[in-house]
C-alpha atoms as a PDB file:
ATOM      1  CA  UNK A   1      -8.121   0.644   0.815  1.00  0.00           C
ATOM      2  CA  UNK A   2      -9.189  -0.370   4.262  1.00  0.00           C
ATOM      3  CA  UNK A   3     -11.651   2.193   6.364  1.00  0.00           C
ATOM      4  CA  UNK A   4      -8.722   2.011   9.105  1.00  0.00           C
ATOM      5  CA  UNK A   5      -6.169   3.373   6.420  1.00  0.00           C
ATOM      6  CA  UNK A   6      -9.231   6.130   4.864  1.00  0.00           C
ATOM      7  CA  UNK A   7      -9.809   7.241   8.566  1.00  0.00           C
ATOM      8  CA  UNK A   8      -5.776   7.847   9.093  1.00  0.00           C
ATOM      9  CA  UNK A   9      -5.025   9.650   5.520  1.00  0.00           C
ATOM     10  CA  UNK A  10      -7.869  12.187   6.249  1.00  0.00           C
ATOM     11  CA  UNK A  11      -6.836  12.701   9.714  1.00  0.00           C
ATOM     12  CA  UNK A  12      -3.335  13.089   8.134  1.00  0.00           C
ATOM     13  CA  UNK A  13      -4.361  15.390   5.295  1.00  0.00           C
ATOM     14  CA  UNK A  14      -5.968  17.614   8.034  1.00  0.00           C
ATOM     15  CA  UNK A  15      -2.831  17.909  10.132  1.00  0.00           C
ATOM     16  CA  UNK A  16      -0.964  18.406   7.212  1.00  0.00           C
ATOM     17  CA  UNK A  17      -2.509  21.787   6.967  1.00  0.00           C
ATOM     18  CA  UNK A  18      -0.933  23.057  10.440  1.00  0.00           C
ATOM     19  CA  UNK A  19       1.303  26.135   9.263  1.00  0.00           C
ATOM     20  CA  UNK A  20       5.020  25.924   9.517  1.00  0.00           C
ATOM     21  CA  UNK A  21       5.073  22.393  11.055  1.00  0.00           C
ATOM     22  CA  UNK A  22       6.823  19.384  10.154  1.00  0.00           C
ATOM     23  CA  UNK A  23       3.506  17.052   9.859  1.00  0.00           C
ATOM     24  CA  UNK A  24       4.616  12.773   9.462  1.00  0.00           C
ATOM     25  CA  UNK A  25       3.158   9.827  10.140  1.00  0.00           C
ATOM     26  CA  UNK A  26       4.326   6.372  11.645  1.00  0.00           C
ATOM     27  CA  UNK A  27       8.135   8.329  11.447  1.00  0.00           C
ATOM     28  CA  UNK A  28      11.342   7.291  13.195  1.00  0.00           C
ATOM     29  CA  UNK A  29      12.042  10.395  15.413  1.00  0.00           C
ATOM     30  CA  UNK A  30      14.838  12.297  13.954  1.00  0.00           C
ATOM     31  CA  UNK A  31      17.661  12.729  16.370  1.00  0.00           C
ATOM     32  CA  UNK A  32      16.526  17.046  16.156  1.00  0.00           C
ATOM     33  CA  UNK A  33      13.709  18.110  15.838  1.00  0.00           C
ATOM     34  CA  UNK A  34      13.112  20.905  13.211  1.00  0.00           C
ATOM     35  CA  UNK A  35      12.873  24.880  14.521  1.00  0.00           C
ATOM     36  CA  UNK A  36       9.181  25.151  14.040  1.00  0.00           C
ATOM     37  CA  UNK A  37       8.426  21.754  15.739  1.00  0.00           C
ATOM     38  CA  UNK A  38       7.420  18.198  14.577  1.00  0.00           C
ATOM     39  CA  UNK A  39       4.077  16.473  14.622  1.00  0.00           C
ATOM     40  CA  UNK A  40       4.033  12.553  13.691  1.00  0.00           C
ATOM     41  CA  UNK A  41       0.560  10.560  13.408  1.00  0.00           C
ATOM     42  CA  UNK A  42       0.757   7.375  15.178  1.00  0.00           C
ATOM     43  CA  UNK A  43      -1.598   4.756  14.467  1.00  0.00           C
ATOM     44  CA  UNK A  44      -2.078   3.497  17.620  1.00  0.00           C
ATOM     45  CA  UNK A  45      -4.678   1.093  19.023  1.00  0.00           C
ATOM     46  CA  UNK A  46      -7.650   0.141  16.667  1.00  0.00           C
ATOM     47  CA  UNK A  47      -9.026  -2.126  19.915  1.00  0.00           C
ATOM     48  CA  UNK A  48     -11.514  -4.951  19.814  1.00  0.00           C
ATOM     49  CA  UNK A  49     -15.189  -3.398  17.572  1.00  0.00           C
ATOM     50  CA  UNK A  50     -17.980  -3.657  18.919  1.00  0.00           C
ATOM     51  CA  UNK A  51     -20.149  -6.170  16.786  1.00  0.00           C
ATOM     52  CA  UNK A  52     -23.623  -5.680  15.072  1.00  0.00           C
ATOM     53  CA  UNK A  53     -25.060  -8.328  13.587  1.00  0.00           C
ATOM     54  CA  UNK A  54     -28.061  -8.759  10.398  1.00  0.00           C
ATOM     55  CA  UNK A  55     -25.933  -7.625   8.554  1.00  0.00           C
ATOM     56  CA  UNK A  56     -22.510  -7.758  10.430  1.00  0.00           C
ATOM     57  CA  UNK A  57     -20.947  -4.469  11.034  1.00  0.00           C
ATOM     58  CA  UNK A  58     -18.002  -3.712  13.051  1.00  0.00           C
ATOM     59  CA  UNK A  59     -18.069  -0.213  15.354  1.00  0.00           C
ATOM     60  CA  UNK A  60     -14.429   0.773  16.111  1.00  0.00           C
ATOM     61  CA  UNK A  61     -13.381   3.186  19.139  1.00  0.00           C
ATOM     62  CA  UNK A  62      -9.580   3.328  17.015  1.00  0.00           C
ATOM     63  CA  UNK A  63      -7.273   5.031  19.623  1.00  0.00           C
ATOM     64  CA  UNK A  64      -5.049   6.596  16.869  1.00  0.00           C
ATOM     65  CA  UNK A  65      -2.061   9.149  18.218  1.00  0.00           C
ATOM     66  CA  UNK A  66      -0.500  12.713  17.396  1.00  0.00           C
ATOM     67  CA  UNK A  67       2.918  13.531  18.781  1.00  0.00           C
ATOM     68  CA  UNK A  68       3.904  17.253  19.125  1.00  0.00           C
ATOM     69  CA  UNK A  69       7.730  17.327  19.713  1.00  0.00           C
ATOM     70  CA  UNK A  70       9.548  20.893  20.165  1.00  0.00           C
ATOM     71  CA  UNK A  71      12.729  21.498  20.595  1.00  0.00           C
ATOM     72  CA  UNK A  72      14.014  25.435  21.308  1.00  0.00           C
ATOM     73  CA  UNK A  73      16.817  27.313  22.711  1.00  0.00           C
ATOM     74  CA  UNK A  74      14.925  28.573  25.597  1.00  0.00           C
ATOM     75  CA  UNK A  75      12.358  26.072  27.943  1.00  0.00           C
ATOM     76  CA  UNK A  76       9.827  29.343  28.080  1.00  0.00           C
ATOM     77  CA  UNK A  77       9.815  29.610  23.898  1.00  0.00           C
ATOM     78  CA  UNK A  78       9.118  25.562  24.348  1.00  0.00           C
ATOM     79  CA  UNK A  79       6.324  25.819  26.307  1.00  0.00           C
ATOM     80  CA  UNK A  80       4.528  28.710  23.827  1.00  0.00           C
ATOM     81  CA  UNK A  81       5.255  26.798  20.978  1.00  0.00           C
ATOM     82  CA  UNK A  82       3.743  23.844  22.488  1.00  0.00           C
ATOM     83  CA  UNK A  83       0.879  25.507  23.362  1.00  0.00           C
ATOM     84  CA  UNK A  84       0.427  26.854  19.904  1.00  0.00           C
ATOM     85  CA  UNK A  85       0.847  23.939  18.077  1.00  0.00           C
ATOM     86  CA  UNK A  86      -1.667  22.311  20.376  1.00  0.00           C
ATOM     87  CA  UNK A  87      -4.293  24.832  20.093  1.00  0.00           C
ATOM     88  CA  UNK A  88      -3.748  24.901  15.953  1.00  0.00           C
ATOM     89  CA  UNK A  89      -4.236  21.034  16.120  1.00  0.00           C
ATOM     90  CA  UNK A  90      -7.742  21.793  18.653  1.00  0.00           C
ATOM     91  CA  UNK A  91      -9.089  24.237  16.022  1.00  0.00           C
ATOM     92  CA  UNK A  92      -8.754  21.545  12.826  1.00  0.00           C
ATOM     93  CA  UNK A  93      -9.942  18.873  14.920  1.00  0.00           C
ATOM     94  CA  UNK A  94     -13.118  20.820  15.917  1.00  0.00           C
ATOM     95  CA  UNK A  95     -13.772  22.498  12.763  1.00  0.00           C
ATOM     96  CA  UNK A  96     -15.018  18.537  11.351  1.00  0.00           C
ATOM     97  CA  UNK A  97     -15.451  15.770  13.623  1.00  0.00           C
ATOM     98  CA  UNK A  98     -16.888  13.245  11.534  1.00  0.00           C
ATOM     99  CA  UNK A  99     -13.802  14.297   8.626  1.00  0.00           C
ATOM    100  CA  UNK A 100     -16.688  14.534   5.931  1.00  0.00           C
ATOM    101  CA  UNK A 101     -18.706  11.964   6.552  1.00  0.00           C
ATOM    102  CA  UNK A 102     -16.188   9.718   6.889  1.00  0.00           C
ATOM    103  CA  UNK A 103     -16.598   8.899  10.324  1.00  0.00           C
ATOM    104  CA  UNK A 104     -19.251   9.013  13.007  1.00  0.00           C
ATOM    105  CA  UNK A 105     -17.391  11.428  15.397  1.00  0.00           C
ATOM    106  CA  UNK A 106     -13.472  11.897  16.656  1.00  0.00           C
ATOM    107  CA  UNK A 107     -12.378  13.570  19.665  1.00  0.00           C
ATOM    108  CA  UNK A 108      -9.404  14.571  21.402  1.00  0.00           C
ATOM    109  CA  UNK A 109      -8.427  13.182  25.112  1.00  0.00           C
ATOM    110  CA  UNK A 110      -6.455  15.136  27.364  1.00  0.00           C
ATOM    111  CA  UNK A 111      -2.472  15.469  26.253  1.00  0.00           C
ATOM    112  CA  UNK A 112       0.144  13.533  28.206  1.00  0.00           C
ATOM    113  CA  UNK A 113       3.132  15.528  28.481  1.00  0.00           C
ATOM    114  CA  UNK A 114       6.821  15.075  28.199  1.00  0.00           C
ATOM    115  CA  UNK A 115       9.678  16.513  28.386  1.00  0.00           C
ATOM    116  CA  UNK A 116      13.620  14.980  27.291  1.00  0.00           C
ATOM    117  CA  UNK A 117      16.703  16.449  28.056  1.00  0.00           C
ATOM    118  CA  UNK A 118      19.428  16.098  25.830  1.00  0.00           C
ATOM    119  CA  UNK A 119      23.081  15.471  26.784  1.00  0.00           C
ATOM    120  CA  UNK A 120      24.834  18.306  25.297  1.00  0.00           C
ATOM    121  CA  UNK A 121      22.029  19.431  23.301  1.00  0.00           C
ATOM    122  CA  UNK A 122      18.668  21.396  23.351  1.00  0.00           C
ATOM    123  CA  UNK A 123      15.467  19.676  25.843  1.00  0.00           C
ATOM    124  CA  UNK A 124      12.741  18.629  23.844  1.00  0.00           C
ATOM    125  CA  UNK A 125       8.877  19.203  24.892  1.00  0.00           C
ATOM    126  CA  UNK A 126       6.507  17.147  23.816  1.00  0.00           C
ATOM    127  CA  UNK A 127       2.972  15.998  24.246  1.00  0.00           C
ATOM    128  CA  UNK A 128       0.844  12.594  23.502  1.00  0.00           C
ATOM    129  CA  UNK A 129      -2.604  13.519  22.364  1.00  0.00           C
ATOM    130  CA  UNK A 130      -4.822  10.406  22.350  1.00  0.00           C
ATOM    131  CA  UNK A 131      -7.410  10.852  19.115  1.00  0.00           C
ATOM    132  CA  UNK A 132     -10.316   8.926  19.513  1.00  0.00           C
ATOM    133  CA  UNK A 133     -12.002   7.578  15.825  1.00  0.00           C
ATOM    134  CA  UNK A 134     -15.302   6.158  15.887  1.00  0.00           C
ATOM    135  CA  UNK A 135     -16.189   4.663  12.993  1.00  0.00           C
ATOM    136  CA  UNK A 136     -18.476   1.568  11.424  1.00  0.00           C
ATOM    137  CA  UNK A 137     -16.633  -1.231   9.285  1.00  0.00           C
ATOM    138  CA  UNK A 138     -18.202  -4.364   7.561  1.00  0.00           C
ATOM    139  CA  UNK A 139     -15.064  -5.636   8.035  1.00  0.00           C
ATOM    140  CA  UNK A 140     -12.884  -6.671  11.017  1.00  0.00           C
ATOM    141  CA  UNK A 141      -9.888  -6.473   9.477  1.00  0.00           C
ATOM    142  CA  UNK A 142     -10.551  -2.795   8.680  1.00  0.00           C
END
């Protein structure tokens, strides 16, 4: 298995733990979202590595992406769920940046929010939360 596709499953495994939350990865979004809310893993942009040569090694900055998608009766219960779901996904990523050893350090960017009405339906909330991965390869086809 590729370090790319290591990094990902242990960053999925750890947001698999969240509590009550639909936790995916790479999914179709379902046409409603379930009542506690839906987080998908996305894996994003692995960019261009920086190289290291004698011997070659390959340091990746791997943009990878978590969706948080809510979608509640009320806009005010969207907004708290949100928030808890983003502060539940804070408190895993902090508790092991380098997800055992695995990689050299991972932090979170600011989220991007969203927000989707729905003819005839329920508004989904969402937010984009940029996870950055850095991590050293001897491969570039990690």
């Amino acid at each position: 298995m590729s370090k790319r596709e290591q990094v990902l499953n242990a960053l999925f495994a750890r947001l698999s733990a969240l509590p009550d939350v639909e936790v995916k990865r790479n999914a179709v979004l379902p046409v409603k979202i379930p009542d506690n809310g839906l987080v998908v893993l996305r894996d994003g942009d692995i960019g261009e590595p920086d190289i290291l040569l004698s011997p070659a090694c390959y340091v990746f900055h791997h943009k990878a992406e978590i969706e948080v998608l809510i979608q509640q009766v009320e806009d005010s219960d969207n907004d708290a769920k949100l928030d808890s779901i983003l502060e539940a996904i804070g408190l895993i990523l902090k508790v092991d940046v380098t997800l055992s050893g695995l990689i050299d350090y991972m932090h979170a960017d600011p989220p991007e929010f969203i927000e989707q009405p729905v003819d005839g339906g329920l508004t989904i909330k969402g937010a984009v939360v940029p996870i950055v991965l850095e991590y050293v390869s001897d491969s570039n086809l990690t």
